[in-house]
N, C-alpha and C. Protein backbone atom coordinates (compact mmCIF):
# COMPACT_ATOMS: atom_id res chain seq x y z
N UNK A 1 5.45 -14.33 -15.01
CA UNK A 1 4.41 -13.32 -15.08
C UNK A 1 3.08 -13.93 -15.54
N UNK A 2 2.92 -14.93 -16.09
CA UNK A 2 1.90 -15.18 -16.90
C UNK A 2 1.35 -16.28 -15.76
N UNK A 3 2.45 -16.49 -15.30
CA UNK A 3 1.33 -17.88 -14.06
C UNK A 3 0.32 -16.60 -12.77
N UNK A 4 1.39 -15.62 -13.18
CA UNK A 4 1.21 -14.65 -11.89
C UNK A 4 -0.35 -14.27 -12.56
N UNK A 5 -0.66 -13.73 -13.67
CA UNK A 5 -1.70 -13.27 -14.29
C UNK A 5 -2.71 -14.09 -13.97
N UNK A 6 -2.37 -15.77 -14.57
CA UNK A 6 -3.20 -16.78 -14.37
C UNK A 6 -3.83 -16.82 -12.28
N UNK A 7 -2.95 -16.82 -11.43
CA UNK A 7 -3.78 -16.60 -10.25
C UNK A 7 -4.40 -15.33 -10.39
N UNK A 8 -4.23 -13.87 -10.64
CA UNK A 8 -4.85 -12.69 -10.55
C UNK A 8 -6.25 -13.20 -11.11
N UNK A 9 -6.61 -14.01 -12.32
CA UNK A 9 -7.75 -14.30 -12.86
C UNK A 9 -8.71 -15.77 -12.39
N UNK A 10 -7.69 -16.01 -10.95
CA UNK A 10 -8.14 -17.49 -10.73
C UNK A 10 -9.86 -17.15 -10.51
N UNK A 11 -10.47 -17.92 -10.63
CA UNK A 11 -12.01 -17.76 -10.11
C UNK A 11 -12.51 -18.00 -8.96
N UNK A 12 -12.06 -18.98 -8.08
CA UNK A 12 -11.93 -18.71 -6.63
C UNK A 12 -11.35 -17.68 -5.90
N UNK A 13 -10.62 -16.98 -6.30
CA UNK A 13 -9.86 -15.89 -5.52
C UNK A 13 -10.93 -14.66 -5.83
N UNK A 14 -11.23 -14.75 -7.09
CA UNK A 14 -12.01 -13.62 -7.73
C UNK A 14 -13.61 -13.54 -7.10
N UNK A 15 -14.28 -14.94 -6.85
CA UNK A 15 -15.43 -15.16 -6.61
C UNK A 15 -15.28 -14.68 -4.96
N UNK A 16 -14.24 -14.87 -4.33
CA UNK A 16 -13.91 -14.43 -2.88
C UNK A 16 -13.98 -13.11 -2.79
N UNK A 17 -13.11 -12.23 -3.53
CA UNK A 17 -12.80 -10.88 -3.70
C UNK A 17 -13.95 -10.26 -3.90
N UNK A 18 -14.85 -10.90 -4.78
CA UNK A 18 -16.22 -10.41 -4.72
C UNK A 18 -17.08 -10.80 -4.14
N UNK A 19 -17.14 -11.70 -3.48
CA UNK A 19 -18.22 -11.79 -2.14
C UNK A 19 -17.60 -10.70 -1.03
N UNK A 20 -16.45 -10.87 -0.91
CA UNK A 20 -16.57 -9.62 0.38
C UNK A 20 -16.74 -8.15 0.00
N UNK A 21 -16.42 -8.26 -1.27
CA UNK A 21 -17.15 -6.94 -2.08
C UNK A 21 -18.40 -6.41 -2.10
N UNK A 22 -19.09 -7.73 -2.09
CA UNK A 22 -21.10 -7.71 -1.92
C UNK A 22 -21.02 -7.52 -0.44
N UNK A 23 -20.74 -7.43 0.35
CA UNK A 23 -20.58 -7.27 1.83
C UNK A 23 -20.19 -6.14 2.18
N UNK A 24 -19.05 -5.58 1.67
CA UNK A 24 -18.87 -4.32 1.71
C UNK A 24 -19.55 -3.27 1.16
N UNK A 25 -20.25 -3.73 -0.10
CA UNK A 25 -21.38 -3.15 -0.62
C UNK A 25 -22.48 -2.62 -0.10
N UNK A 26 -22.69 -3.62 0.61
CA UNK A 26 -24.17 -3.63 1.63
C UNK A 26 -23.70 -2.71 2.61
N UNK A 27 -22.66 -2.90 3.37
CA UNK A 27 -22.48 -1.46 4.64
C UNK A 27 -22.24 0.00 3.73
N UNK A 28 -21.40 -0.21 2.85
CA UNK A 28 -21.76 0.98 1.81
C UNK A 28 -23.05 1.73 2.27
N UNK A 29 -23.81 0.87 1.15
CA UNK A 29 -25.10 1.53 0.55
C UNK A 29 -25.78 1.90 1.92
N UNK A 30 -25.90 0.83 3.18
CA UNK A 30 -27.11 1.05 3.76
C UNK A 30 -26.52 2.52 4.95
N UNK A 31 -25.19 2.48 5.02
CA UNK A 31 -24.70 3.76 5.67
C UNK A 31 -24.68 5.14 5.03
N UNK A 32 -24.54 4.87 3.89
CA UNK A 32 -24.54 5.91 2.72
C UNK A 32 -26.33 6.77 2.86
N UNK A 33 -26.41 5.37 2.39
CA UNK A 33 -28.36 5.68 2.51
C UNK A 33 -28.93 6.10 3.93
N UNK A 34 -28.47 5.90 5.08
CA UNK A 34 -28.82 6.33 6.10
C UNK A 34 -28.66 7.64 6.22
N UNK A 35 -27.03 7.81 6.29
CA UNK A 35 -26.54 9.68 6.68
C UNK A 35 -27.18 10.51 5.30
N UNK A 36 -27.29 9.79 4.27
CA UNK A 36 -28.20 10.78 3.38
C UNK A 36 -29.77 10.97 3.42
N UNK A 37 -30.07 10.59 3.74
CA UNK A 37 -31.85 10.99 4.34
C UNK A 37 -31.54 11.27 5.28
N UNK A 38 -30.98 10.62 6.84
CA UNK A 38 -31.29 11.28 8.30
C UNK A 38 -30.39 12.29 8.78
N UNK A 39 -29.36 12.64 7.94
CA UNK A 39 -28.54 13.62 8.39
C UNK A 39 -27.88 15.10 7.34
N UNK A 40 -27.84 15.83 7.59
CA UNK A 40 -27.42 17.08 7.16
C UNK A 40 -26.20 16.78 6.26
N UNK A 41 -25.36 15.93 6.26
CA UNK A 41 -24.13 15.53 5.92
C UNK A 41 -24.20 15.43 4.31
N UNK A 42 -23.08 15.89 3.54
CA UNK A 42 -23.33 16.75 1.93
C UNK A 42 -22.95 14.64 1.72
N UNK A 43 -23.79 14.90 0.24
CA UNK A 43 -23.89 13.57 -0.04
C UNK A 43 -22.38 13.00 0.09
N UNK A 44 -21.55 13.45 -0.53
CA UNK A 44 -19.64 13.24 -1.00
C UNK A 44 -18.95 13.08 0.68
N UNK A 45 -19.45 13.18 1.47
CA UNK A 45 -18.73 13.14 3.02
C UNK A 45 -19.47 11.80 3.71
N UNK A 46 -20.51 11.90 3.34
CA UNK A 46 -21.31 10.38 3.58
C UNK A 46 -20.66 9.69 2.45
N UNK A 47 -20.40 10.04 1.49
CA UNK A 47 -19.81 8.37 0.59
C UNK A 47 -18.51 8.14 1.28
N UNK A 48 -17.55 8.91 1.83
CA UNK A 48 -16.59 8.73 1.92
C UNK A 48 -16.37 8.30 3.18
N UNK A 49 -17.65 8.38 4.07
CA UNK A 49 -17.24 8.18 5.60
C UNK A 49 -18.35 6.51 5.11
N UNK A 50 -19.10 6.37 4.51
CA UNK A 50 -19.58 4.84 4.26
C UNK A 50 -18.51 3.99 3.71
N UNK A 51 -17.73 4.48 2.71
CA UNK A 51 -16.64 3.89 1.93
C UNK A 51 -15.51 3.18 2.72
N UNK A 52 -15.34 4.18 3.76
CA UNK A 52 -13.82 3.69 4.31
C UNK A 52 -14.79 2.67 5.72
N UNK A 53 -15.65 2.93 6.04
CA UNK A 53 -15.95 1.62 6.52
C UNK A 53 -16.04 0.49 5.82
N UNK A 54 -17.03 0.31 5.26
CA UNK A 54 -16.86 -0.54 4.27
C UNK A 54 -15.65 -1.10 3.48
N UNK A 55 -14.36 -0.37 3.80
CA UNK A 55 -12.91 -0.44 3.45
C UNK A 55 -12.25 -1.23 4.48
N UNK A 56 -12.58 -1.17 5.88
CA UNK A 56 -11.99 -1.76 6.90
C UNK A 56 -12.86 -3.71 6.98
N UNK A 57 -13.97 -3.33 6.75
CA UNK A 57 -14.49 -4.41 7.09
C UNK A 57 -14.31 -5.71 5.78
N UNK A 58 -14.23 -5.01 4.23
CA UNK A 58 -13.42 -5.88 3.15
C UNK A 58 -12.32 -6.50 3.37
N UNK A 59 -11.53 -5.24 4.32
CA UNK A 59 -9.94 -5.67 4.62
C UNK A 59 -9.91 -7.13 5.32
N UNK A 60 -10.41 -6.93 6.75
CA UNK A 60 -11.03 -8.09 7.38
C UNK A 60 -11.32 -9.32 6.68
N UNK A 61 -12.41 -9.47 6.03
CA UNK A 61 -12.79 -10.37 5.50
C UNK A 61 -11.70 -10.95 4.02
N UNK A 62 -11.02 -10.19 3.79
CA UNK A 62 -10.13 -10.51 2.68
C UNK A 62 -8.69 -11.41 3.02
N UNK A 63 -8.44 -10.53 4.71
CA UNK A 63 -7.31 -11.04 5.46
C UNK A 63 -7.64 -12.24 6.02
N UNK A 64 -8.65 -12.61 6.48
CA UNK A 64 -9.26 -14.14 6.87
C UNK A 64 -9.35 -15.14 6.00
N UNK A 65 -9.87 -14.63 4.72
CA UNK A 65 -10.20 -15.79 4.11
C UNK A 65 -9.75 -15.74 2.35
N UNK A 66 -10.03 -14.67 1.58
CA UNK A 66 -9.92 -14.43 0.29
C UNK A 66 -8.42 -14.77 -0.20
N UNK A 67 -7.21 -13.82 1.06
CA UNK A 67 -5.68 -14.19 0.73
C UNK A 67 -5.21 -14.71 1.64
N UNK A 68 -5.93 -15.42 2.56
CA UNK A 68 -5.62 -16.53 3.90
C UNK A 68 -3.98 -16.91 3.66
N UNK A 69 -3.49 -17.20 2.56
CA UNK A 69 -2.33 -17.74 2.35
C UNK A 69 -1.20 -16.74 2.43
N UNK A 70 -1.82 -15.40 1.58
CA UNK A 70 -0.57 -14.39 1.50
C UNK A 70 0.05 -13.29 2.66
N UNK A 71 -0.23 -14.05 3.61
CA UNK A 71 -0.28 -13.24 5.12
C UNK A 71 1.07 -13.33 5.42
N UNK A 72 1.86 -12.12 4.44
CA UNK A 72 3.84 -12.37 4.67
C UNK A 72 3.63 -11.13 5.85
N UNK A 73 3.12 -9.92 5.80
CA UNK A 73 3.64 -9.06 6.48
C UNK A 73 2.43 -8.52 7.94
N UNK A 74 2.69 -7.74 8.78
CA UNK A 74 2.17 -7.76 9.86
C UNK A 74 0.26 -7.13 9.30
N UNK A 75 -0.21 -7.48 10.29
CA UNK A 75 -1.97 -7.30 10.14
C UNK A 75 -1.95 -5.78 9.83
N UNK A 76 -1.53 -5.15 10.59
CA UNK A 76 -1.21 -3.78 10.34
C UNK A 76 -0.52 -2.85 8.86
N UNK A 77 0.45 -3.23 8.88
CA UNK A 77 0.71 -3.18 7.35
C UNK A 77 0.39 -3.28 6.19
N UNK A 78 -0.48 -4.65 6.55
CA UNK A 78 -1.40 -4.99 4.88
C UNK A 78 -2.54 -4.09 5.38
N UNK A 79 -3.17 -3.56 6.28
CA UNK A 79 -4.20 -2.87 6.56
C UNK A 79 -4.02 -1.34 5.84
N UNK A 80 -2.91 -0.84 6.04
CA UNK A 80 -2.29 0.49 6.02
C UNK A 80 -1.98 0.55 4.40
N UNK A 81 -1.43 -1.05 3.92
CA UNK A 81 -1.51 -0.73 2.16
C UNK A 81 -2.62 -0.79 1.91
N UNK A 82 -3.92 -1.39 2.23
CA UNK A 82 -4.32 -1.87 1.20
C UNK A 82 -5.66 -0.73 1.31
N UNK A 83 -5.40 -0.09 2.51
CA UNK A 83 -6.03 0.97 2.75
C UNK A 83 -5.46 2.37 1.42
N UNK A 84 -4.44 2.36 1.51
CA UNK A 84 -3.83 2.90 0.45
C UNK A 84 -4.28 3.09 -0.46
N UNK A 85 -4.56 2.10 -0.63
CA UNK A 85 -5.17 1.22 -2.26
C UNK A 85 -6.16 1.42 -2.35
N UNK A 86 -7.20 1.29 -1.74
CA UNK A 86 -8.36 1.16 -1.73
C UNK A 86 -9.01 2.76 -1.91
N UNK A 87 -7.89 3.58 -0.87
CA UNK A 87 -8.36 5.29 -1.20
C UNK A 87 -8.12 5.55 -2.47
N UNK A 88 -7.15 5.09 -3.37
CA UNK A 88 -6.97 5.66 -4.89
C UNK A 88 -8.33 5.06 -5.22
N UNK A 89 -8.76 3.89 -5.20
CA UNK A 89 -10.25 2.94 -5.81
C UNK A 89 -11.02 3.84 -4.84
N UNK A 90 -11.42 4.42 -3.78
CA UNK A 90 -12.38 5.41 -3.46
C UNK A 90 -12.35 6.66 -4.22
N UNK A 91 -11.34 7.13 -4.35
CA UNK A 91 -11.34 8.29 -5.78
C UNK A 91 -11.59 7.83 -6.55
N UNK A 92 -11.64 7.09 -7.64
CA UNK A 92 -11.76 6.53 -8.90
C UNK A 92 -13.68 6.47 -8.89
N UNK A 93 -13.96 5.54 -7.88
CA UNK A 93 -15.67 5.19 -7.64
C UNK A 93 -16.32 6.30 -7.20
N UNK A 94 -15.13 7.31 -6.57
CA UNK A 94 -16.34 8.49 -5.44
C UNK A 94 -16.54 9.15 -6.88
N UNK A 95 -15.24 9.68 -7.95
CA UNK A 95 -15.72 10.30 -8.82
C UNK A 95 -17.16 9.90 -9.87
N UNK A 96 -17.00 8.56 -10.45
CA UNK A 96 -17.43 7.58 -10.49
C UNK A 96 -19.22 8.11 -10.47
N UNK A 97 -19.18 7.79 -9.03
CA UNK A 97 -20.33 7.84 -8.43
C UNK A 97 -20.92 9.23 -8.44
N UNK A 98 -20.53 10.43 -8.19
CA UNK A 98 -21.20 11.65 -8.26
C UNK A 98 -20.89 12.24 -9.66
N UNK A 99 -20.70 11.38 -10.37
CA UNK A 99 -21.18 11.90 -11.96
C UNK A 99 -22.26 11.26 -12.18
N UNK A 100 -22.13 10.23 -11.99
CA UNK A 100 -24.08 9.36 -11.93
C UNK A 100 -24.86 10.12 -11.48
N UNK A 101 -24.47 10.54 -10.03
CA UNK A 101 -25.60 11.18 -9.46
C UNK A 101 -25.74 12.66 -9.45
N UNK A 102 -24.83 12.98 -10.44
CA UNK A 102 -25.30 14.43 -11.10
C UNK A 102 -26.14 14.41 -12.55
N UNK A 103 -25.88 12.96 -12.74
CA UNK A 103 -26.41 13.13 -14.08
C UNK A 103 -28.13 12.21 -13.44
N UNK A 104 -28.37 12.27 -12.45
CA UNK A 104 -29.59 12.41 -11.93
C UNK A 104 -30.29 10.80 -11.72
N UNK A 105 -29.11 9.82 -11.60
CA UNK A 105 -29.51 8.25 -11.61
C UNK A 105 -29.68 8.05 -9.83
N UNK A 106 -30.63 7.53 -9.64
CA UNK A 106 -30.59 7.29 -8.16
C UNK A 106 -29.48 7.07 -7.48
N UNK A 107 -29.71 7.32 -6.09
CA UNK A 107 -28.29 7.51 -5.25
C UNK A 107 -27.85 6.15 -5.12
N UNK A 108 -28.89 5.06 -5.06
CA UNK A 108 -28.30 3.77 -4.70
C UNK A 108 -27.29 2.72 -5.96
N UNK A 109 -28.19 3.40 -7.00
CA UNK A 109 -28.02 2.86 -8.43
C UNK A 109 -26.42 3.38 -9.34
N UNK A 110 -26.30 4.62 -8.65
CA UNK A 110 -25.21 5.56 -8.83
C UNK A 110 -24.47 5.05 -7.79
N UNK A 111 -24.71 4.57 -6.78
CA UNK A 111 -23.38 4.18 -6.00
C UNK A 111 -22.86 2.60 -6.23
N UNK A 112 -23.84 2.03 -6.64
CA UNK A 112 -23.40 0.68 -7.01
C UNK A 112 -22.43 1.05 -8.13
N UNK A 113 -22.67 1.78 -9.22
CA UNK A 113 -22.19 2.01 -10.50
C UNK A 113 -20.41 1.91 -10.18
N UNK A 114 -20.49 3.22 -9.26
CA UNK A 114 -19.32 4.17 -8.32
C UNK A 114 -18.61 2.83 -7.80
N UNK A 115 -18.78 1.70 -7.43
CA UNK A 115 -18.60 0.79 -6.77
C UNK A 115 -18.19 -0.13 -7.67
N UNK A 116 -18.44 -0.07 -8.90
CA UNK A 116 -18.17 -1.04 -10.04
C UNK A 116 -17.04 -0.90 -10.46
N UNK A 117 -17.28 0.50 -10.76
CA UNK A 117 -15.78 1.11 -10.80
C UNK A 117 -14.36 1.40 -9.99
N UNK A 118 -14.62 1.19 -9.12
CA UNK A 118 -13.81 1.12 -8.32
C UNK A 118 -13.21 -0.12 -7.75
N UNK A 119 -14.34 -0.68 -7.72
CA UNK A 119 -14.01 -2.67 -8.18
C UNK A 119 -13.14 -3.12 -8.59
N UNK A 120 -12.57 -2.95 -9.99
CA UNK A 120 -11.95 -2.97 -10.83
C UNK A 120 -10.69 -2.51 -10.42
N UNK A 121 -10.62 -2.00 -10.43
CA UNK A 121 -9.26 -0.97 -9.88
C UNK A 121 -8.86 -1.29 -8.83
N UNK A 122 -9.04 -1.66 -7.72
CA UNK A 122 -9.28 -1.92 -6.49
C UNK A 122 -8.48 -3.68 -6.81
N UNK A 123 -9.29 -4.22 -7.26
CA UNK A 123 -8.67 -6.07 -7.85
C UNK A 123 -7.39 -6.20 -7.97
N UNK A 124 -7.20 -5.60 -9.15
CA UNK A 124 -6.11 -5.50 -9.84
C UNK A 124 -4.88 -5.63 -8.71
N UNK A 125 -4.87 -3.74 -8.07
CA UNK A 125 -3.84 -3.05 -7.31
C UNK A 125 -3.90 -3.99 -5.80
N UNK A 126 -4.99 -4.26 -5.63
CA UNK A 126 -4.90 -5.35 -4.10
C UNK A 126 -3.89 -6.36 -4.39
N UNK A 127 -4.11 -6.89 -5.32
CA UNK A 127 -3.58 -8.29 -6.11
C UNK A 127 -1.95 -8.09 -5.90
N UNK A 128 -1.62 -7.07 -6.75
CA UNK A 128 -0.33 -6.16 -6.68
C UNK A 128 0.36 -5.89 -5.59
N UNK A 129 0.04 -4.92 -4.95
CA UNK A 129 0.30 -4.37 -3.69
C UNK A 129 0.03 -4.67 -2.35
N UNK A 130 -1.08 -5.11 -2.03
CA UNK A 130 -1.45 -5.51 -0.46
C UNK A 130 -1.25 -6.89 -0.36
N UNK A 131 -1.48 -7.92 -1.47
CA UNK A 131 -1.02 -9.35 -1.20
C UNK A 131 0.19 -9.92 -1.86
N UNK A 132 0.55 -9.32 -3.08
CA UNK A 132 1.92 -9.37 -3.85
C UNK A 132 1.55 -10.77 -4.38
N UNK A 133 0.89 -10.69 -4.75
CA UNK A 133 0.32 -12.07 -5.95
C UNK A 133 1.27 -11.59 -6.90
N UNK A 134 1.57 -10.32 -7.31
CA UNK A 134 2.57 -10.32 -8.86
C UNK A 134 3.81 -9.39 -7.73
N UNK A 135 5.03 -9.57 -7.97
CA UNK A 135 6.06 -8.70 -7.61
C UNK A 135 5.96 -7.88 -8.70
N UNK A 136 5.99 -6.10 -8.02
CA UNK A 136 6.27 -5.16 -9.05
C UNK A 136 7.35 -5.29 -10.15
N UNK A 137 8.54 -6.05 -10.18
CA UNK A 137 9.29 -5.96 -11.26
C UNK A 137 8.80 -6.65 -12.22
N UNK A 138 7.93 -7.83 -11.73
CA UNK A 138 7.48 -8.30 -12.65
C UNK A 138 6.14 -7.62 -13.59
N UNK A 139 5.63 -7.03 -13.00
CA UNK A 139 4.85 -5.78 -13.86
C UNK A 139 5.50 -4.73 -14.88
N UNK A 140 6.68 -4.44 -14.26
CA UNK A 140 8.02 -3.40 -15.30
C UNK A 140 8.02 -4.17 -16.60
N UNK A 141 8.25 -5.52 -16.19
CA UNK A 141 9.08 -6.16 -17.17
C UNK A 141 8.07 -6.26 -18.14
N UNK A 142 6.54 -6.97 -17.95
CA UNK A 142 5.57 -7.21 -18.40
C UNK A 142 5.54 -6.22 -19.46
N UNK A 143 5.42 -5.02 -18.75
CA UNK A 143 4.82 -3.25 -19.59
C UNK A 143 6.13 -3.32 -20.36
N UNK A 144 6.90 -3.35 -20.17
CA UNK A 144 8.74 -3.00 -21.06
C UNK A 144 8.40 -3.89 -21.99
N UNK A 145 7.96 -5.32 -22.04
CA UNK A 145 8.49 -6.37 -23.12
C UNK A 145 7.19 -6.22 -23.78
N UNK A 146 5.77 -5.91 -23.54
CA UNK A 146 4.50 -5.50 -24.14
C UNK A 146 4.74 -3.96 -24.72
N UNK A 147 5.28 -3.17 -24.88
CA UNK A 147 5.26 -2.23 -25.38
C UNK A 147 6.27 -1.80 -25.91
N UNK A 148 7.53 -2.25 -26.39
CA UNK A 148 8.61 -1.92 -26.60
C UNK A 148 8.39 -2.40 -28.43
């Protein structure tokens, strides 16, 4: 578990995870920012229709190059988890994000925030689940022998 931790925190994997993050960022914001000035569309339906693009195109870039190595199961599959994944980290940031921007911080500034947060969350559970850098038992065991 602890070597497993040690890659989750490697800095190349991490510095990867977050460059395609700044990438996904950017179709974010600038789609977000588009359908919210040029279109009728309630701000929360534009984050969520910018988000999950920006969800497909991370995937991409994560499956090429970030976990190039951990490619056990079909393109499709890791797409479909990590999509998974990524919708719990779109709840987490959408909430995230429209508390910022109720509490009146710019839309772009509030969605980066929304995005920070979801960041986080998003790392972790990718790590976990869509590339299996840690096998879940080994997380049981982790939480059982840390908290017992």
């Amino acid at each position: 578990m602890k070597q497993a931790i040690r890659d989750i925190i490697d800095g190349e994997l991490f510095s990867k995870f977050l460059a395609a993050g700044i990438i996904g960022m950017i179709i974010d914001n600038l789609l977000l920012f588009t359908m919210h000035n040029h279109t009728s569309i309630h701000v929360v339906i534009a984050k969520v229709v910018s988000a999950e693009t920006s969800i497909a195109a991370m995937f991409l870039i994560n499956d090429r190059w970030t976990f190039k190595q951990q490619n056990k199961r079909s393109k499709f599959r890791r797409f479909l988890r990590s999509n998974g994944v990524r919708l719990f980290g779109l709840g987490v940031g959408t909430a995230a994000f429209y508390t910022f921007y109720l509490m009146e911080i710019p839309l772009i500034i509030a969605n980066i925030m929304g995005i920070g947060t979801g960041f986080i969350f998003n790392y972790f559970f990718e790590n976990l689940l869509t590339w299996e850098k840690i096998e879940i038992a080994e997380v049981k065991e982790w939480i059982l022998n840390y908290t017992a």
